[in-house]
PDB file of N, CA and C in Angstrom:
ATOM      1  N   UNK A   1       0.807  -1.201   0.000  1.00  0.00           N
ATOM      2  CA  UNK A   1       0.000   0.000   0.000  1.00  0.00           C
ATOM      3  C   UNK A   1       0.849   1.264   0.000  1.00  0.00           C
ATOM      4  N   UNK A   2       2.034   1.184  -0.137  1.00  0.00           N
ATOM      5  CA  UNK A   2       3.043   2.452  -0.188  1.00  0.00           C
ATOM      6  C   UNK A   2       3.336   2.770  -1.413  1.00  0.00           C
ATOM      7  N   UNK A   3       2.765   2.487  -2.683  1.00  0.00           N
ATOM      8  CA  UNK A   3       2.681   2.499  -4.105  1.00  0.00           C
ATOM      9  C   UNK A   3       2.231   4.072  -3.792  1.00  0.00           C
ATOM     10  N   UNK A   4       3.087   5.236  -4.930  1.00  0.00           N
ATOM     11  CA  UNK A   4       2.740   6.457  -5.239  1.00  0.00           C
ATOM     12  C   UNK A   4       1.288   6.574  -6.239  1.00  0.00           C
ATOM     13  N   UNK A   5       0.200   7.183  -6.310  1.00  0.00           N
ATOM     14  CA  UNK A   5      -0.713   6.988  -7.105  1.00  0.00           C
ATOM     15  C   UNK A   5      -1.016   8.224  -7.644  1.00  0.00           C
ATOM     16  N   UNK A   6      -0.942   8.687  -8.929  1.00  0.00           N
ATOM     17  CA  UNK A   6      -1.072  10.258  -9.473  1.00  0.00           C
ATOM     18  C   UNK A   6      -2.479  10.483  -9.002  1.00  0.00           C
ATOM     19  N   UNK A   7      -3.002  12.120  -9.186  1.00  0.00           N
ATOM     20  CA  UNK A   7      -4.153  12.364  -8.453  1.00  0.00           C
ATOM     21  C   UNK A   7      -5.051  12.218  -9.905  1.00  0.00           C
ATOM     22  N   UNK A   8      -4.430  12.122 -10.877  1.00  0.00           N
ATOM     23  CA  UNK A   8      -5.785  12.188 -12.107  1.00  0.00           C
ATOM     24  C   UNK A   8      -6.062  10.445 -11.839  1.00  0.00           C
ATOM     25  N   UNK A   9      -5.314   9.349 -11.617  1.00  0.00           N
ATOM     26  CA  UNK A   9      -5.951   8.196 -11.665  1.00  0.00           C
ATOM     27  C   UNK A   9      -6.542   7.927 -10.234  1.00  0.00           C
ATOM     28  N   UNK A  10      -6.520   8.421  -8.910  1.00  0.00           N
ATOM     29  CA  UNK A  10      -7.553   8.808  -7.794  1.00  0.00           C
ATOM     30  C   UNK A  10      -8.654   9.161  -8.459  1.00  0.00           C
ATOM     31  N   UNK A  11      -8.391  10.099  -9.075  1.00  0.00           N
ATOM     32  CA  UNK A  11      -9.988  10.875  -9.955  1.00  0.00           C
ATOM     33  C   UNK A  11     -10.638   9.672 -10.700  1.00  0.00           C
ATOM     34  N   UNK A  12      -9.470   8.873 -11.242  1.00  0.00           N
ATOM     35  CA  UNK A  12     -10.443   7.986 -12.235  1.00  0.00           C
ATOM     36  C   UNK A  12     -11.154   6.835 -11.695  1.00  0.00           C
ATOM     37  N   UNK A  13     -10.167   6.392 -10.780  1.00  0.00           N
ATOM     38  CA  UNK A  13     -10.829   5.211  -9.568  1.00  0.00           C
ATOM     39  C   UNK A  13     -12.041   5.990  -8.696  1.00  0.00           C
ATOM     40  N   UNK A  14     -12.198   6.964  -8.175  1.00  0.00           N
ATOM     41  CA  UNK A  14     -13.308   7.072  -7.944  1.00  0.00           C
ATOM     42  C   UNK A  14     -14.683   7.645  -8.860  1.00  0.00           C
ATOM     43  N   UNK A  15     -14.115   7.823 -10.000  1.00  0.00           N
ATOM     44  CA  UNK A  15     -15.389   8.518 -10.454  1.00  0.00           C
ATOM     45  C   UNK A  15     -16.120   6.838 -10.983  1.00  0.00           C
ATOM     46  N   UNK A  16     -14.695   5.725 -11.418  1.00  0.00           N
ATOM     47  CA  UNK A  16     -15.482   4.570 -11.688  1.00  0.00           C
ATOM     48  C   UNK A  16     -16.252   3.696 -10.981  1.00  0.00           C
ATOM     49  N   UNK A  17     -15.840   3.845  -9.186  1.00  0.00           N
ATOM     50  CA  UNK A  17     -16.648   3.915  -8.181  1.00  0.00           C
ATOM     51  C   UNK A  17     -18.001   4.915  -8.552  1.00  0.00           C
ATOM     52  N   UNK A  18     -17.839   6.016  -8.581  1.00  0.00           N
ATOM     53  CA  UNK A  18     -19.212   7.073  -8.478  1.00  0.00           C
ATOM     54  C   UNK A  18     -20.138   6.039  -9.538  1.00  0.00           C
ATOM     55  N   UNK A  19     -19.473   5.703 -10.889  1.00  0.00           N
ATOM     56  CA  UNK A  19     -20.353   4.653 -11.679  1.00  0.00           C
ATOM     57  C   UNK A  19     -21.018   3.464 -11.809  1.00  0.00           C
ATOM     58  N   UNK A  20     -20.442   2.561 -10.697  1.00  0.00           N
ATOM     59  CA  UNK A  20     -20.881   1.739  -9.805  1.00  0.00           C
ATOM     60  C   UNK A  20     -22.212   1.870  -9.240  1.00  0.00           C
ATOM     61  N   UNK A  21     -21.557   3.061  -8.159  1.00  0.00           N
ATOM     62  CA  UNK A  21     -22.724   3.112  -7.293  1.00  0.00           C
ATOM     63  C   UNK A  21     -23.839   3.655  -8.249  1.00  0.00           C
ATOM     64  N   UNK A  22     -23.861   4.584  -8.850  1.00  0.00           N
ATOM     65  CA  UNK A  22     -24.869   4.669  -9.559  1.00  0.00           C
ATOM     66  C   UNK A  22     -25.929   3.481 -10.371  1.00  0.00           C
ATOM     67  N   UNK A  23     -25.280   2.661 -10.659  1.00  0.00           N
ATOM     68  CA  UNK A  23     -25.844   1.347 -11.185  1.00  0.00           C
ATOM     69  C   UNK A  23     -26.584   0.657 -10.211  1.00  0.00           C
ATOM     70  N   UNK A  24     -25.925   0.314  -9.155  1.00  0.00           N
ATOM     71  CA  UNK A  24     -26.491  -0.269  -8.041  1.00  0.00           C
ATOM     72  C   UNK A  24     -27.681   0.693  -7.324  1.00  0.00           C
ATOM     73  N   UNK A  25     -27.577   1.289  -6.935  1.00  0.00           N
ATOM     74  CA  UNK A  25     -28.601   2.078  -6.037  1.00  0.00           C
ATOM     75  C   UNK A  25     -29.273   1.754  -7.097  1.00  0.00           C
ATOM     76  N   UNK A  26     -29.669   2.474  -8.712  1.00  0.00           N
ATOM     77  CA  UNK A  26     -30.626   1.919  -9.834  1.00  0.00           C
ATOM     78  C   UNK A  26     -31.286   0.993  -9.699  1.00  0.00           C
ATOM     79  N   UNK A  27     -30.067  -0.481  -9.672  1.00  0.00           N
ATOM     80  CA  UNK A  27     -30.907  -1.745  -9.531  1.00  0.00           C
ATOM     81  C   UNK A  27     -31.635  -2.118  -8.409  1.00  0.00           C
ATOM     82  N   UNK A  28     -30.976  -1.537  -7.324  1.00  0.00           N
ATOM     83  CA  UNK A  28     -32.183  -2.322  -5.843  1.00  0.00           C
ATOM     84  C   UNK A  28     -32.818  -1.042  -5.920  1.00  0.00           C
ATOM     85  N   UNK A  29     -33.234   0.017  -6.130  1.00  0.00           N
ATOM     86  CA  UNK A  29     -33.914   0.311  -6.420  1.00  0.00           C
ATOM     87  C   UNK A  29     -35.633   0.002  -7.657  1.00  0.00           C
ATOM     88  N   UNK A  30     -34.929  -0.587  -8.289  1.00  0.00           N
ATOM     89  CA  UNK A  30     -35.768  -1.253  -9.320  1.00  0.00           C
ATOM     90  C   UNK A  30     -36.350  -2.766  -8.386  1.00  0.00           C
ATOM     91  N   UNK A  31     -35.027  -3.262  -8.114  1.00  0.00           N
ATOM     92  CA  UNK A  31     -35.729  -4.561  -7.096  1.00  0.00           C
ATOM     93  C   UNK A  31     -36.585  -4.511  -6.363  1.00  0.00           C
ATOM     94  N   UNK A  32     -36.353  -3.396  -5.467  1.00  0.00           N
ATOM     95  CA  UNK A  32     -37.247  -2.790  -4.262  1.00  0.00           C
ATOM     96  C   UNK A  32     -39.110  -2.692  -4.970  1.00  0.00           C
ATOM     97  N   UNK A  33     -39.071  -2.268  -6.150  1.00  0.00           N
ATOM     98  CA  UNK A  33     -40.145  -1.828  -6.495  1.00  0.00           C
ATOM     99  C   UNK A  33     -40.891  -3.216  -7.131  1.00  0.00           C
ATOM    100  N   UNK A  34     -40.052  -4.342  -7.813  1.00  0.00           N
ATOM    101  CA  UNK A  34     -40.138  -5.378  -8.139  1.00  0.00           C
ATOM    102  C   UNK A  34     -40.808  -6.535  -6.895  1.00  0.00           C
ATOM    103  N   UNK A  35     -40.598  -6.078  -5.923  1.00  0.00           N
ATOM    104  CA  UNK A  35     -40.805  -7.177  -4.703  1.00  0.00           C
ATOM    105  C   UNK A  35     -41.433  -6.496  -3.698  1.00  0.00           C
ATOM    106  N   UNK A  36     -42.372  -5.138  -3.923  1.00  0.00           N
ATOM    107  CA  UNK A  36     -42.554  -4.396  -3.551  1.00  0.00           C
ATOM    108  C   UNK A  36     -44.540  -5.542  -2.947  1.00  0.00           C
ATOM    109  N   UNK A  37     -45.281  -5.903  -4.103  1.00  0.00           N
ATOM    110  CA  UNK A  37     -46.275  -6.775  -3.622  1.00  0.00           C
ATOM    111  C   UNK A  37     -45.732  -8.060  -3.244  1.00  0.00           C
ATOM    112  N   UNK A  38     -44.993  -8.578  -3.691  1.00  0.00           N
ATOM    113  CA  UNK A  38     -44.733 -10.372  -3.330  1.00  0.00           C
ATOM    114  C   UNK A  38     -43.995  -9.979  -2.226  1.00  0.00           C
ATOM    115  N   UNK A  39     -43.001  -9.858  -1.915  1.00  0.00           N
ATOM    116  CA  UNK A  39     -42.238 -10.085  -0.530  1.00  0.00           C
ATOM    117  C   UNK A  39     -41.667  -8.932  -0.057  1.00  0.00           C
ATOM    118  N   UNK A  40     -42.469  -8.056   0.853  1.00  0.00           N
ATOM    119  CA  UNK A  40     -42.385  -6.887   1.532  1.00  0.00           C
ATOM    120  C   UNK A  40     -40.513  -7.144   2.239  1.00  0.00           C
ATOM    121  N   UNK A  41     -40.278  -8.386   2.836  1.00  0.00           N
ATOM    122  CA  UNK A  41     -39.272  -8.560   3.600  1.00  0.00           C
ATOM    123  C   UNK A  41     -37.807  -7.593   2.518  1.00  0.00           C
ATOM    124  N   UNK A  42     -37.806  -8.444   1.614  1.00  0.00           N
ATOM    125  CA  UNK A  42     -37.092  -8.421   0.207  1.00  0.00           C
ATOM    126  C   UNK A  42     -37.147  -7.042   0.110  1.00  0.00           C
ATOM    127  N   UNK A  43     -38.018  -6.419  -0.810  1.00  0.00           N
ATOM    128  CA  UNK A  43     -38.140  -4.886  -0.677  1.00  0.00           C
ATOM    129  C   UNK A  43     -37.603  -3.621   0.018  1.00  0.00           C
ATOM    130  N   UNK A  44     -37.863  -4.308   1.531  1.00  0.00           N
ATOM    131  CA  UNK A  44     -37.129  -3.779   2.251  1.00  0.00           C
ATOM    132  C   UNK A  44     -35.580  -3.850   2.283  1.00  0.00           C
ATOM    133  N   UNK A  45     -35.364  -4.813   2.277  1.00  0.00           N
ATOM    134  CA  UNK A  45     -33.841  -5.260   2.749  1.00  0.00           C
ATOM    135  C   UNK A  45     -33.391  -4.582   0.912  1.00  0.00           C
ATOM    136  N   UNK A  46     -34.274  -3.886  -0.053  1.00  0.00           N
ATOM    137  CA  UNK A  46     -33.875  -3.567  -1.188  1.00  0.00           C
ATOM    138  C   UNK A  46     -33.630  -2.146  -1.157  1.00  0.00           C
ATOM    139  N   UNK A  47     -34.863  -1.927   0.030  1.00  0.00           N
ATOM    140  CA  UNK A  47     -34.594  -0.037   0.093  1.00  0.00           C
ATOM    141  C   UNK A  47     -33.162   0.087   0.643  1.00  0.00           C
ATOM    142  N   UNK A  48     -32.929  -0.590   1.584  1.00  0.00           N
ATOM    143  CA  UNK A  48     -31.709   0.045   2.739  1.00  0.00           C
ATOM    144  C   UNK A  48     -30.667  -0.592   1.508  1.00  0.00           C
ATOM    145  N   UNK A  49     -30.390  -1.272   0.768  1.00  0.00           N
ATOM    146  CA  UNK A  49     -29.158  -1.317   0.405  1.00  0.00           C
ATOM    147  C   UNK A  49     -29.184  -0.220  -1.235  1.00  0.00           C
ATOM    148  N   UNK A  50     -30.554   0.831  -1.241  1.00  0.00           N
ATOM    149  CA  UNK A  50     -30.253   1.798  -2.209  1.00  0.00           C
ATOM    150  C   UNK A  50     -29.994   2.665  -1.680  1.00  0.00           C
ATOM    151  N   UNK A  51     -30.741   2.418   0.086  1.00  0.00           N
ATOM    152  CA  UNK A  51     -29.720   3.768   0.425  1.00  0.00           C
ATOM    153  C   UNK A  51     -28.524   4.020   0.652  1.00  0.00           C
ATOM    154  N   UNK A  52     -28.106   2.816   1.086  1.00  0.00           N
ATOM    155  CA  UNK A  52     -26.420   2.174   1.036  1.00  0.00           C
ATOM    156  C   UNK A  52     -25.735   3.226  -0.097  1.00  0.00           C
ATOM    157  N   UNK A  53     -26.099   2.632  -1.345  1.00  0.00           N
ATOM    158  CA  UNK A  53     -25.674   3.099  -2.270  1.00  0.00           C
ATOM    159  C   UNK A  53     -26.110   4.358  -2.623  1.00  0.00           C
ATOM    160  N   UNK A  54     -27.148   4.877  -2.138  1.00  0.00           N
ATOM    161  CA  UNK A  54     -27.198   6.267  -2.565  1.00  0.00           C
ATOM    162  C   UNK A  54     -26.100   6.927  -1.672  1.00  0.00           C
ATOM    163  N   UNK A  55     -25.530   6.425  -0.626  1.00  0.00           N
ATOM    164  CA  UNK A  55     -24.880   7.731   0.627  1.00  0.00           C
ATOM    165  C   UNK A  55     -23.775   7.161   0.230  1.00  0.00           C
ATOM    166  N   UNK A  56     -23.060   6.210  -0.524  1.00  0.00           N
ATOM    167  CA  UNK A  56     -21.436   6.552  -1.246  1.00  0.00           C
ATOM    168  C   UNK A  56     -21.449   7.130  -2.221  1.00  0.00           C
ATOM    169  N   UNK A  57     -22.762   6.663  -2.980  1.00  0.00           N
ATOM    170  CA  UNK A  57     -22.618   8.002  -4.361  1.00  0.00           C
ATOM    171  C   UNK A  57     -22.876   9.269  -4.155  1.00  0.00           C
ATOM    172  N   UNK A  58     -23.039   9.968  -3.273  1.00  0.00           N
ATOM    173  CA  UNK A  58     -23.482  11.238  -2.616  1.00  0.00           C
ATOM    174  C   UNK A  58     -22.155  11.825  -1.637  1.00  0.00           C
ATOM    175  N   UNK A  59     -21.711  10.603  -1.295  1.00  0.00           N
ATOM    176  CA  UNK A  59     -20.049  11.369  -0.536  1.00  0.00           C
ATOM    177  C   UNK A  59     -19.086  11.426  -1.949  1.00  0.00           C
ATOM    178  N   UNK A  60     -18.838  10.311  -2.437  1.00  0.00           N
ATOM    179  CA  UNK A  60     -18.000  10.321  -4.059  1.00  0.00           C
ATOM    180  C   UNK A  60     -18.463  11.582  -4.944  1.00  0.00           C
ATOM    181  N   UNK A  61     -19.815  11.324  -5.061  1.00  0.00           N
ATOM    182  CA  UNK A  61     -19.827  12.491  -5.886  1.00  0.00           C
ATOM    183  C   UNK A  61     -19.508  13.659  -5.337  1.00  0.00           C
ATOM    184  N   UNK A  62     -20.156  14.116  -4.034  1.00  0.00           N
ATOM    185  CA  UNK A  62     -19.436  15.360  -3.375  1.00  0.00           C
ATOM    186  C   UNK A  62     -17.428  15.589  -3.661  1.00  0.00           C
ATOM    187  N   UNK A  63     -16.691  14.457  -3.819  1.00  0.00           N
ATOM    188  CA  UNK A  63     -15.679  14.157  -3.549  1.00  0.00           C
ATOM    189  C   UNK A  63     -14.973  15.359  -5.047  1.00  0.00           C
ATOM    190  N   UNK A  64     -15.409  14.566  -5.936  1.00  0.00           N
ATOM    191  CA  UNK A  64     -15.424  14.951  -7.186  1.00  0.00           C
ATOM    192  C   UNK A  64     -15.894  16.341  -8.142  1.00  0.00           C
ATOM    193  N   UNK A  65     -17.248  16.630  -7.338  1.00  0.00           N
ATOM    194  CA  UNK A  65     -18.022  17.908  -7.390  1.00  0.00           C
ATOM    195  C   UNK A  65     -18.026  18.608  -6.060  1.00  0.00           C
ATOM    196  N   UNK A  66     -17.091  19.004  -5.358  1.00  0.00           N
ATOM    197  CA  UNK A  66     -17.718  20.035  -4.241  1.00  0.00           C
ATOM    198  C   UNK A  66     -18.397  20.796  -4.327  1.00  0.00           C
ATOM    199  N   UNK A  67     -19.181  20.387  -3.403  1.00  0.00           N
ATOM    200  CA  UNK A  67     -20.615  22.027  -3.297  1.00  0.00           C
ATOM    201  C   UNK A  67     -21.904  21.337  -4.296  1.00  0.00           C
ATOM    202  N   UNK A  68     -21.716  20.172  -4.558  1.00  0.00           N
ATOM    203  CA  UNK A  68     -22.775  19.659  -5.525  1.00  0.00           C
ATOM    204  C   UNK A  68     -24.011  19.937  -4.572  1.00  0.00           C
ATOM    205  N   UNK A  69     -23.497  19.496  -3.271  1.00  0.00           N
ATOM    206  CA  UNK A  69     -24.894  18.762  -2.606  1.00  0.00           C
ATOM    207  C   UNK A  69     -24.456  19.679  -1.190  1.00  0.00           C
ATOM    208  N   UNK A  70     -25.820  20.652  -1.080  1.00  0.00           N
ATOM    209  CA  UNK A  70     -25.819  21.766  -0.420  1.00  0.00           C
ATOM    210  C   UNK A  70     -25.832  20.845   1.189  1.00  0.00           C
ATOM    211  N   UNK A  71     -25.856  21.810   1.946  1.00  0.00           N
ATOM    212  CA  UNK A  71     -25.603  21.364   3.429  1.00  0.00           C
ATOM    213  C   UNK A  71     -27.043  20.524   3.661  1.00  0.00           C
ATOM    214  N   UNK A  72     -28.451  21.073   3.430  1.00  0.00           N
ATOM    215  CA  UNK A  72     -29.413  20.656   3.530  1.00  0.00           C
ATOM    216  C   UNK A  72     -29.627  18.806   2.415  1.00  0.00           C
ATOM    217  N   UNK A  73     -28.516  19.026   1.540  1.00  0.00           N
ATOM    218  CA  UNK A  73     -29.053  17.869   0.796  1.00  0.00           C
ATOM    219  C   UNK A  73     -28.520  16.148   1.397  1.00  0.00           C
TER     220      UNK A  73
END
């Protein structure tokens, strides 16, 4: 872990993270809504892991964009 790492490929590893998460929060999001009548349990356990993923894509993206996401957001 003592490897030097330039700051444009930091930028690139996380923005391909920021792209990730974006996908994911998408999909259990979509799941969530998918299992939303058949298995409430499921659904659930679909919301909390979009919010998972919404609150790394929301620190990353802040990371990348400062000031994106106002104090209130």
């Amino acid at each position: 872990m003592s490897d030097v790492v330039a700051s444009d490929e930091i930028l690139r590893r996380i923005q391909r993270a920021l792209s990730v998460a974006r996908r994911e929060e998408q999909a259990w999001k979509t799941r969530s809504v998918d299992l939303r009548a058949s298995d409430p349990e499921g659904c659930r356990e679909a919301e909390v892991r979009a919010r998972a993923y919404e609150a790394v894509r929301t620190v990353l993206d802040e990371i990348v964009t400062p000031g994106a996401h106002g104090p209130d957001s």
